[in-house]
PDB file of N, CA and C in Angstrom:
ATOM      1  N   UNK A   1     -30.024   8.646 -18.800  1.00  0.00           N
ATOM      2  CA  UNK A   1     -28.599   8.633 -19.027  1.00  0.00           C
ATOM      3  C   UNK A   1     -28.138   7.250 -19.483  1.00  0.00           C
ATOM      4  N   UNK A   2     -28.983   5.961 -19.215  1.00  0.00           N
ATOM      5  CA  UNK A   2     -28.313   4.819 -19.450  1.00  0.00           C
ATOM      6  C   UNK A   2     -28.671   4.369 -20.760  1.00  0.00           C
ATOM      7  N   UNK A   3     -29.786   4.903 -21.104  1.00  0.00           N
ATOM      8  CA  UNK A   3     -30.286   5.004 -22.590  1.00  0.00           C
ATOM      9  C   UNK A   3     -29.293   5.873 -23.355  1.00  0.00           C
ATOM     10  N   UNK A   4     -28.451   6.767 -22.897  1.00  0.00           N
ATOM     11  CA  UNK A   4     -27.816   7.348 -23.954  1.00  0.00           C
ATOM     12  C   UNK A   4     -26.007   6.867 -24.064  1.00  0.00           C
ATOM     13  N   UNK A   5     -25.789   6.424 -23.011  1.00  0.00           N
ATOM     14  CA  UNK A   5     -24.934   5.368 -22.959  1.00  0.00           C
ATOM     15  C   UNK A   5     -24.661   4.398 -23.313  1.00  0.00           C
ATOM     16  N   UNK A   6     -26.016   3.718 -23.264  1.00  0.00           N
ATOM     17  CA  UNK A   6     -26.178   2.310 -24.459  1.00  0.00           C
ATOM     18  C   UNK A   6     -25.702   2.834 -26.012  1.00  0.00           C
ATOM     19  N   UNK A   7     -26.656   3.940 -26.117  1.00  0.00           N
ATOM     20  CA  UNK A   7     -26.744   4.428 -27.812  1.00  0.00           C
ATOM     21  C   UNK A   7     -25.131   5.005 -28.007  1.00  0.00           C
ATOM     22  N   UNK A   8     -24.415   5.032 -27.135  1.00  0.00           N
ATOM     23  CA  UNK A   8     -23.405   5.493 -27.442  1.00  0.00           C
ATOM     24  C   UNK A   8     -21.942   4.169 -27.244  1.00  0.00           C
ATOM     25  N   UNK A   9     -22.502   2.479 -27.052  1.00  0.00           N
ATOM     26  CA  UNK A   9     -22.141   2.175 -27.117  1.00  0.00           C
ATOM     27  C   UNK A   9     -20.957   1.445 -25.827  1.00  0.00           C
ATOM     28  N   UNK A  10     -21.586   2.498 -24.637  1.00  0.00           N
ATOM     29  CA  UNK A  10     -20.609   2.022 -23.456  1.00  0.00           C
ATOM     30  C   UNK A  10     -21.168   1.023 -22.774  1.00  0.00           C
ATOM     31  N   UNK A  11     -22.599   0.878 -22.593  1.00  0.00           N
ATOM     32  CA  UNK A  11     -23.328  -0.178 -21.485  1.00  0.00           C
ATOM     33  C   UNK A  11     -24.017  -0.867 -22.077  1.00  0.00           C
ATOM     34  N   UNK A  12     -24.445  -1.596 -21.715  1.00  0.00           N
ATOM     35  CA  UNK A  12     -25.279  -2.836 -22.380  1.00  0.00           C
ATOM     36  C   UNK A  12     -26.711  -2.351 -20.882  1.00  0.00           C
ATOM     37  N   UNK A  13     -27.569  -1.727 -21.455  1.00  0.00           N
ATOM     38  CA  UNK A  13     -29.066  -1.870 -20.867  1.00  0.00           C
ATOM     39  C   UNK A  13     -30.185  -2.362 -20.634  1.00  0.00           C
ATOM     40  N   UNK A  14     -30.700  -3.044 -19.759  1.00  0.00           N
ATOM     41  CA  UNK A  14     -31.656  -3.915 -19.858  1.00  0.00           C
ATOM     42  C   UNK A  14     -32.414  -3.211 -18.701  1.00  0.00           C
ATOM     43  N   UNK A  15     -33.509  -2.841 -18.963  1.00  0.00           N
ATOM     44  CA  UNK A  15     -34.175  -1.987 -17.618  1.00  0.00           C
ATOM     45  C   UNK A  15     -34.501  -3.512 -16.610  1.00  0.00           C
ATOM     46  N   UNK A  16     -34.593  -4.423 -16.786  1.00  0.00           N
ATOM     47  CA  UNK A  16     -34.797  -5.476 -15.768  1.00  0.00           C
ATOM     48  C   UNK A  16     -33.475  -6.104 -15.144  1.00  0.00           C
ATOM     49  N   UNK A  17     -32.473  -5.744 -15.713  1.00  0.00           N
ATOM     50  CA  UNK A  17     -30.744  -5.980 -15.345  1.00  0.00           C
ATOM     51  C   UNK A  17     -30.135  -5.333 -14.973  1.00  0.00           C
ATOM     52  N   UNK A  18     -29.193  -5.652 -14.087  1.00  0.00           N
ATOM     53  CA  UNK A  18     -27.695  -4.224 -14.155  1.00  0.00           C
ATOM     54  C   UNK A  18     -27.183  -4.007 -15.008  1.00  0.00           C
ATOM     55  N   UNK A  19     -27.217  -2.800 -15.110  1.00  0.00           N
ATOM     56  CA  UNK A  19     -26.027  -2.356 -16.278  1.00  0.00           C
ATOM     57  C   UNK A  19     -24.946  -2.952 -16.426  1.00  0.00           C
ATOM     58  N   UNK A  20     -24.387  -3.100 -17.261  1.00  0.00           N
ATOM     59  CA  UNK A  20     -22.995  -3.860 -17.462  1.00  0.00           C
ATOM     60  C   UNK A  20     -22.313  -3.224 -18.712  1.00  0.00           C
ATOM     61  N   UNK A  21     -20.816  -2.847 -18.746  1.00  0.00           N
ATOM     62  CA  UNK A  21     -20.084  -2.013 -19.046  1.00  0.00           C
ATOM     63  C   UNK A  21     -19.716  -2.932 -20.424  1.00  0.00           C
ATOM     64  N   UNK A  22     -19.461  -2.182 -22.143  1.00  0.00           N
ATOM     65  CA  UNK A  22     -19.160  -2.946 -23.044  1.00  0.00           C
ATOM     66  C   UNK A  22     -17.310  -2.886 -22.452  1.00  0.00           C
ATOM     67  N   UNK A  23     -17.206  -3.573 -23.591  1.00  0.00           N
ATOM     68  CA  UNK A  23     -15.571  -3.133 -23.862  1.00  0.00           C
ATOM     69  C   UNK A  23     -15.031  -1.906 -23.823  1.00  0.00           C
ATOM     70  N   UNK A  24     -16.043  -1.171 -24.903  1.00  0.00           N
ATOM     71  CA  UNK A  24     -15.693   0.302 -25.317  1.00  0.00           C
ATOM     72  C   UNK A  24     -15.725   1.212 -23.581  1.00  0.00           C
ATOM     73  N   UNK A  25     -17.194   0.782 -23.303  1.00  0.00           N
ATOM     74  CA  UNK A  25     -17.377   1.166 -21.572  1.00  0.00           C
ATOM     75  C   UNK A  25     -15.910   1.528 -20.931  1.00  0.00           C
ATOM     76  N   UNK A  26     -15.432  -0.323 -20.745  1.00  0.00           N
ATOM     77  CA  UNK A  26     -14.347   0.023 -19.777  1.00  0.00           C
ATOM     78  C   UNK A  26     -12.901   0.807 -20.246  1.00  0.00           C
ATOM     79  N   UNK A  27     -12.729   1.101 -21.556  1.00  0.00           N
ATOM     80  CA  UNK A  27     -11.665   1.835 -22.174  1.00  0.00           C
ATOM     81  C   UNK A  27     -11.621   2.880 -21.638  1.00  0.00           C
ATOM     82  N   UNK A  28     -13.256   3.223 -21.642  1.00  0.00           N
ATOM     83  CA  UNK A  28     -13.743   4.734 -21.477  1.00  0.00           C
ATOM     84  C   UNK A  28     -13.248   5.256 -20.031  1.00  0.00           C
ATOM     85  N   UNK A  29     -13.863   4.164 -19.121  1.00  0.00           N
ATOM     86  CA  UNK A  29     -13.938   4.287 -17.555  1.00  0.00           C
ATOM     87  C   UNK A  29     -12.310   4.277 -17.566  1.00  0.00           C
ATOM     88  N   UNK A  30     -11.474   3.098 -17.774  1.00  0.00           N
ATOM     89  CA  UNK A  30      -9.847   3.286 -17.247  1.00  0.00           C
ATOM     90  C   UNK A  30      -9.267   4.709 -17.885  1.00  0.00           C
ATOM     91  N   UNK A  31      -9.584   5.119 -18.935  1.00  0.00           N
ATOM     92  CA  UNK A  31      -9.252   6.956 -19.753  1.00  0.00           C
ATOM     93  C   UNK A  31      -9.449   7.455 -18.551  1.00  0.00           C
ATOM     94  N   UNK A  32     -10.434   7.980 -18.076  1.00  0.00           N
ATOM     95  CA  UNK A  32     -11.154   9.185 -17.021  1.00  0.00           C
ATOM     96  C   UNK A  32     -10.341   8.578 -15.831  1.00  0.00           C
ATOM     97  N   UNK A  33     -10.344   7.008 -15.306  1.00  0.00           N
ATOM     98  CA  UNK A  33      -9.516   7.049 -13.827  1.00  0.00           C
ATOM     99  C   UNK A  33      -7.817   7.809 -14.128  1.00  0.00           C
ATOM    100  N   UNK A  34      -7.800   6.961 -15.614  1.00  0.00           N
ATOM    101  CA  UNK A  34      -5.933   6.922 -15.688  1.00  0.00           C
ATOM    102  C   UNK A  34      -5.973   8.833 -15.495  1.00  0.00           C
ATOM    103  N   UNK A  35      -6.661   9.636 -16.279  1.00  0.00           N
ATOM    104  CA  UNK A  35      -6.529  11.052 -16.184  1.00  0.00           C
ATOM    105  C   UNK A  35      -6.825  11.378 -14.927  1.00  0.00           C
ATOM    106  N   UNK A  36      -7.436  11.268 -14.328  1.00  0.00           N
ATOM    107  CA  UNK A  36      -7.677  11.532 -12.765  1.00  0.00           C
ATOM    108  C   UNK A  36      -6.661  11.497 -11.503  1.00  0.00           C
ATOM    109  N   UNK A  37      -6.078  10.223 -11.685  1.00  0.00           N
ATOM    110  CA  UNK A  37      -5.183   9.998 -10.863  1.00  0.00           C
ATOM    111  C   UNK A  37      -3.510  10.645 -11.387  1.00  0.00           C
ATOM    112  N   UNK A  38      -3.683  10.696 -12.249  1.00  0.00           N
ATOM    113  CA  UNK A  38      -2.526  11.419 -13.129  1.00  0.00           C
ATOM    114  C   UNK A  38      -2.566  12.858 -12.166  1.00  0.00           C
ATOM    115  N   UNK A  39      -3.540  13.185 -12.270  1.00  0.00           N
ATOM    116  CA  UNK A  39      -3.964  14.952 -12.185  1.00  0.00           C
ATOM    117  C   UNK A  39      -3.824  15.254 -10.937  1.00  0.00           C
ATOM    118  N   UNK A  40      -4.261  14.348  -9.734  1.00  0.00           N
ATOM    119  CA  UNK A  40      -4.024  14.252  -8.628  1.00  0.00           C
ATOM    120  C   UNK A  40      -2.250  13.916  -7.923  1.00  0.00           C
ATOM    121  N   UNK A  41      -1.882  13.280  -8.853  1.00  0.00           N
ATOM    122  CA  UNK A  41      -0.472  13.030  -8.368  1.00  0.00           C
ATOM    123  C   UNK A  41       0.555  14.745  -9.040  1.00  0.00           C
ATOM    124  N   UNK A  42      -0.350  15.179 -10.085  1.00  0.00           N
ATOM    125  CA  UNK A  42       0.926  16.045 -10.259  1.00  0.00           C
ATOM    126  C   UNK A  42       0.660  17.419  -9.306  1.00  0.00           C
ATOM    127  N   UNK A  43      -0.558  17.715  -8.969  1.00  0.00           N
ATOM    128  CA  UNK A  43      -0.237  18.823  -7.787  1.00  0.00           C
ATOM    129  C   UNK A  43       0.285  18.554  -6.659  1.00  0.00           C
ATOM    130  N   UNK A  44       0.195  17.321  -6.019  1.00  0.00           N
ATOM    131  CA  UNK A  44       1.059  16.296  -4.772  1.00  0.00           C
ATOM    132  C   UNK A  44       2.332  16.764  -4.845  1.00  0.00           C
ATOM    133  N   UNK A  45       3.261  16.048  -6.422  1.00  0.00           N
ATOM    134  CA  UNK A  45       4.509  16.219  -6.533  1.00  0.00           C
ATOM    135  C   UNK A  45       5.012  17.189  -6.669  1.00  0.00           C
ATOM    136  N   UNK A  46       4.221  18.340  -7.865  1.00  0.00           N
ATOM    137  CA  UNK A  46       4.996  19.384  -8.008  1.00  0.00           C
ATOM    138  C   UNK A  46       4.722  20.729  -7.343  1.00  0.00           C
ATOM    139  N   UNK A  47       3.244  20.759  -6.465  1.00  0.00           N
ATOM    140  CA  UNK A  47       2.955  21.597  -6.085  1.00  0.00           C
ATOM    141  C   UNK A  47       2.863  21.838  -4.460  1.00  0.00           C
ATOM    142  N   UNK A  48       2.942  20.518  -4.185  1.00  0.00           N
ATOM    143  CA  UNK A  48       3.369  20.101  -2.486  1.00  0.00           C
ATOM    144  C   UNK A  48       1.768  20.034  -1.732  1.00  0.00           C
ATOM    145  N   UNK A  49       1.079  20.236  -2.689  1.00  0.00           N
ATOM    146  CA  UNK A  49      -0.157  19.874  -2.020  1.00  0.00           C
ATOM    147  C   UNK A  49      -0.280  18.158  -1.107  1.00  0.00           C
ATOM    148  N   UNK A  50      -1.385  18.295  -0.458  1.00  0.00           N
ATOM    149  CA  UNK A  50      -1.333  17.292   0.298  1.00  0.00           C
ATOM    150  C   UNK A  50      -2.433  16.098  -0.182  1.00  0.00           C
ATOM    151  N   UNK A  51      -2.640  15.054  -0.526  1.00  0.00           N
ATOM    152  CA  UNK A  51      -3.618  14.261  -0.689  1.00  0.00           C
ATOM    153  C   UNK A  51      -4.493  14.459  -0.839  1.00  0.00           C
ATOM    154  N   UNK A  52      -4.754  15.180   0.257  1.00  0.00           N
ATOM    155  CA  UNK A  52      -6.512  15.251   1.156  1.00  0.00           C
ATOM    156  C   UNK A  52      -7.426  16.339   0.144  1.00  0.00           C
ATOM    157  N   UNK A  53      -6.334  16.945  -0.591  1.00  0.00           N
ATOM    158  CA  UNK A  53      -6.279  18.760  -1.346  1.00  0.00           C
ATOM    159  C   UNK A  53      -6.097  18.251  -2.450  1.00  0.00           C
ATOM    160  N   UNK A  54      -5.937  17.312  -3.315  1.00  0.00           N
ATOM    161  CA  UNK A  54      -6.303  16.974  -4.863  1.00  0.00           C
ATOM    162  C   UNK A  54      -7.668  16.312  -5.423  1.00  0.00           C
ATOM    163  N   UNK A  55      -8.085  15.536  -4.683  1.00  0.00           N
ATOM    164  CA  UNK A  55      -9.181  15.031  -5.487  1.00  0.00           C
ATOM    165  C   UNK A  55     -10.395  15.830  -6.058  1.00  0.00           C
ATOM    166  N   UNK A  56     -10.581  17.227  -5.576  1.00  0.00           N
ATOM    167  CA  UNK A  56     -11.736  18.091  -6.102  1.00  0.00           C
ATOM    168  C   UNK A  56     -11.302  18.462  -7.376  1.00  0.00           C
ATOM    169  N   UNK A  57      -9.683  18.787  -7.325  1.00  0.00           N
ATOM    170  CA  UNK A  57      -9.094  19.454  -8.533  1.00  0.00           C
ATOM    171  C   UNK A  57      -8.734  18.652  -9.238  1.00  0.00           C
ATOM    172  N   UNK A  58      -8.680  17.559  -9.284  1.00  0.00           N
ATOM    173  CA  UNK A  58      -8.602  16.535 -10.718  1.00  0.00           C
ATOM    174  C   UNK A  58     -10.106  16.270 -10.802  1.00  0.00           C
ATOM    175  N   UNK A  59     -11.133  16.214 -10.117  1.00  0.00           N
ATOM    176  CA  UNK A  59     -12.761  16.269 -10.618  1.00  0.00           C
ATOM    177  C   UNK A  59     -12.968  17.024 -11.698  1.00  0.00           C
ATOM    178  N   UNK A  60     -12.469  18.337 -11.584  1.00  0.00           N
ATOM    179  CA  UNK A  60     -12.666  19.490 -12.232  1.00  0.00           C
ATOM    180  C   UNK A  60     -12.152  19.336 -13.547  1.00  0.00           C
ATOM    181  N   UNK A  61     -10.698  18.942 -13.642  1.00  0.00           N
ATOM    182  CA  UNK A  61      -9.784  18.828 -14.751  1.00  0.00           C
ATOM    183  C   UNK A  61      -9.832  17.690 -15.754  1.00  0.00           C
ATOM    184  N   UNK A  62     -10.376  16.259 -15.032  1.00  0.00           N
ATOM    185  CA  UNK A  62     -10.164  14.754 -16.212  1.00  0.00           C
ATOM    186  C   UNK A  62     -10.721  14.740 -16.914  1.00  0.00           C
ATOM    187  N   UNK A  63     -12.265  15.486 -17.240  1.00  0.00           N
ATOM    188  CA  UNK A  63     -12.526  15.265 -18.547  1.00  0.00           C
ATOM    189  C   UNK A  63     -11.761  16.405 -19.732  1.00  0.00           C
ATOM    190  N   UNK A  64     -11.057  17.292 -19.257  1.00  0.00           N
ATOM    191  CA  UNK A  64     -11.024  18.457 -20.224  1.00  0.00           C
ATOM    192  C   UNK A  64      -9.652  18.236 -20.689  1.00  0.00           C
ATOM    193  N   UNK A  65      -8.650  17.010 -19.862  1.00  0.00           N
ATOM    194  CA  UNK A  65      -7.372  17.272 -20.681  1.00  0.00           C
ATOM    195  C   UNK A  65      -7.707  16.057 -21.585  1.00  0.00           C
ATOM    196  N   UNK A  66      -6.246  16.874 -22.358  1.00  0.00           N
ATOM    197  CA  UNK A  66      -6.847  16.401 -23.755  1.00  0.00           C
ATOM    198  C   UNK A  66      -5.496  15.419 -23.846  1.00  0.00           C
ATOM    199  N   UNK A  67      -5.627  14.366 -24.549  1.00  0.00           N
ATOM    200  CA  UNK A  67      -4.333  13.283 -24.832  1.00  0.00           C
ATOM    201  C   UNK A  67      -3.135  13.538 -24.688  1.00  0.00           C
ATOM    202  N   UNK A  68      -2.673  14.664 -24.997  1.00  0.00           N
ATOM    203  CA  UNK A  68      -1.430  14.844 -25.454  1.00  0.00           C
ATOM    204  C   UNK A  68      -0.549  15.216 -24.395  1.00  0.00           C
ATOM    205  N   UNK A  69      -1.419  16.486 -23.562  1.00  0.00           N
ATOM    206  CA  UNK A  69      -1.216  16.823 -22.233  1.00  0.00           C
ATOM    207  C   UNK A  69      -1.313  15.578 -21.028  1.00  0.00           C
ATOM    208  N   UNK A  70      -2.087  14.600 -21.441  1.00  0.00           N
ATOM    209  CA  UNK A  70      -2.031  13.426 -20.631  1.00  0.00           C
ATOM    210  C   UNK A  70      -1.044  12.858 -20.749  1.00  0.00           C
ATOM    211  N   UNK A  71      -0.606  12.929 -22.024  1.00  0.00           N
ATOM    212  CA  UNK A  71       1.080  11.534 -22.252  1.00  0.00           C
ATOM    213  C   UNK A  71       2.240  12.555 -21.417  1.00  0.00           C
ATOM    214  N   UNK A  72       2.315  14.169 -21.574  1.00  0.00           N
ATOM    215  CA  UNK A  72       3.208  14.918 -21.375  1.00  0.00           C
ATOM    216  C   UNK A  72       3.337  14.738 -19.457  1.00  0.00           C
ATOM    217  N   UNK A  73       1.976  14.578 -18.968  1.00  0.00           N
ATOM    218  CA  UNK A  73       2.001  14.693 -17.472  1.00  0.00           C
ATOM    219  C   UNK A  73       2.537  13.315 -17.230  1.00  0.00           C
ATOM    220  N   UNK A  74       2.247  12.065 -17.782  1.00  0.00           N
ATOM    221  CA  UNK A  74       2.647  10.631 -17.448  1.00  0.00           C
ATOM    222  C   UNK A  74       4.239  11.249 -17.915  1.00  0.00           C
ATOM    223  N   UNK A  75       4.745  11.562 -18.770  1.00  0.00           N
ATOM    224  CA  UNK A  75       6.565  11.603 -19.022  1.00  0.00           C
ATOM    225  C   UNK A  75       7.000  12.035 -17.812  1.00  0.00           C
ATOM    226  N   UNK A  76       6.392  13.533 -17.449  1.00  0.00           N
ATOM    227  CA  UNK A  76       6.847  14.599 -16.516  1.00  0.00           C
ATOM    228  C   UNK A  76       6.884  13.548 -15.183  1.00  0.00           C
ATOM    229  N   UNK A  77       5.841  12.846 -14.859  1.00  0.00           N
ATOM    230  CA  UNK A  77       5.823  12.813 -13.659  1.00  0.00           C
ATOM    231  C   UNK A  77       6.566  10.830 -13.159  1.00  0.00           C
ATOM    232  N   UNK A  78       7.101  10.866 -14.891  1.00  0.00           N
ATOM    233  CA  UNK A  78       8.098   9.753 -14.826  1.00  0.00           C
ATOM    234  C   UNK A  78       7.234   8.251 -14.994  1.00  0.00           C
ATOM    235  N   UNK A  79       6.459   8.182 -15.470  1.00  0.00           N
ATOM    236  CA  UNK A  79       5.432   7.312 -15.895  1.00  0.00           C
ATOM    237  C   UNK A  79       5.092   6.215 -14.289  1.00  0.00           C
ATOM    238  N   UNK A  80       4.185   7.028 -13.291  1.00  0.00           N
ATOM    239  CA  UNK A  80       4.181   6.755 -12.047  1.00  0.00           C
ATOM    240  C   UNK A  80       3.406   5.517 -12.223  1.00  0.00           C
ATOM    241  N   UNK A  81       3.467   4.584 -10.931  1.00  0.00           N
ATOM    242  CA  UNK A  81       2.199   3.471 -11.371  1.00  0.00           C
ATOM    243  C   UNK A  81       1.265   3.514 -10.351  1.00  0.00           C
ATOM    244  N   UNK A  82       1.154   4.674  -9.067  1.00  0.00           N
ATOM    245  CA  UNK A  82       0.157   4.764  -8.059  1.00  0.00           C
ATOM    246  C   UNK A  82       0.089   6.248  -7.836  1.00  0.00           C
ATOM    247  N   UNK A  83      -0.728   6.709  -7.502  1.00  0.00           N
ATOM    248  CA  UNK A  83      -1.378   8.264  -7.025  1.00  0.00           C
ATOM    249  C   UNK A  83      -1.346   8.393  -5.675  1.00  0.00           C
ATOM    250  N   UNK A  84      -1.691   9.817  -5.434  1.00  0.00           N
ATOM    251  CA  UNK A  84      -0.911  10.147  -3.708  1.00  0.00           C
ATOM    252  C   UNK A  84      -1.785   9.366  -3.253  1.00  0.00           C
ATOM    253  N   UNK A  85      -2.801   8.184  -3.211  1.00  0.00           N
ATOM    254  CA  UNK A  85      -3.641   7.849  -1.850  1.00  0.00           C
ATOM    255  C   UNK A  85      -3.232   6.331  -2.597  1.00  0.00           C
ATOM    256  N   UNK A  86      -2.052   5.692  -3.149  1.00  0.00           N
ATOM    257  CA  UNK A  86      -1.445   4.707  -2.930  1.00  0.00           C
ATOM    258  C   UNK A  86      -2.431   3.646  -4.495  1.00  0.00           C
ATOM    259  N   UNK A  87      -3.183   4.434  -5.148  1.00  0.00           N
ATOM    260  CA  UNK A  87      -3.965   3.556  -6.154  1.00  0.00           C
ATOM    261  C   UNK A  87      -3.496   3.553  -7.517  1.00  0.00           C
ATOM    262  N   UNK A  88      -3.653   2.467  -8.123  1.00  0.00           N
ATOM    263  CA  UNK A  88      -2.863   1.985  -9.578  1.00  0.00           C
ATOM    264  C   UNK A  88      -3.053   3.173 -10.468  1.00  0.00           C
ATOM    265  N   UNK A  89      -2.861   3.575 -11.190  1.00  0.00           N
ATOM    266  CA  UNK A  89      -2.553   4.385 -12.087  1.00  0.00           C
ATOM    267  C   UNK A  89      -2.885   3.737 -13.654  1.00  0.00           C
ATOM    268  N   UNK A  90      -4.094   3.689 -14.158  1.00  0.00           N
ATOM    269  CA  UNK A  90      -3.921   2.516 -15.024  1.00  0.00           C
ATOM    270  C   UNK A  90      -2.838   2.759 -16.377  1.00  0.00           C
ATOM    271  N   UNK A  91      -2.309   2.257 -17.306  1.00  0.00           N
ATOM    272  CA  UNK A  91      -1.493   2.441 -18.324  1.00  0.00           C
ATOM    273  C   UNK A  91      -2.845   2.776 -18.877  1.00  0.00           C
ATOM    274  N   UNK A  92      -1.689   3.812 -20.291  1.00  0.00           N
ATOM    275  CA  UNK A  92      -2.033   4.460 -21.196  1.00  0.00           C
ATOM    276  C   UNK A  92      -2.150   3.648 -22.003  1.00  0.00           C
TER     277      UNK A  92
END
């Protein structure tokens, strides 16, 4: 997997080193948290779920929404800057 990560430009690989994340890497990584925590705060708010009861269901959901639906949930949910368990929310 870290071989195809390299080739794809996110990690820098050295089988005798730690991995270490390019630029492109961490764009990638803050995308998937910022969608995650997004996803988790909107069943909290609008669905009254409890904390403890979102994180499986934004597992399921961050890679599959797609941009647009991401900007629409950041409007909807008033462009939040923390998720129900109190963590940054990174900007879009």
């Amino acid at each position: 997997m870290m071989k195809r990560l390299a080739r794809l430009g996110l990690v820098r690989h050295d089988p005798h080193r730690a991995v270490q994340l390019t630029e492109a890497g961490w764009t990638a990584a803050r995308a998937v948290v910022r969608r995650h925590r997004l996803l988790e705060l909107y069943p909290n708010r609008v669905l009254g779920l409890e904390p403890s009861e979102v994180h499986q269901e934004a597992d399921r959901l961050e890679h599959a929404l797609s941009d647009s639906l991401e900007r629409r949930l950041d409007e909807l949910l008033g462009h939040p800057d923390t998720d129900p368990h109190g963590e940054p929310i990174p900007r879009g």
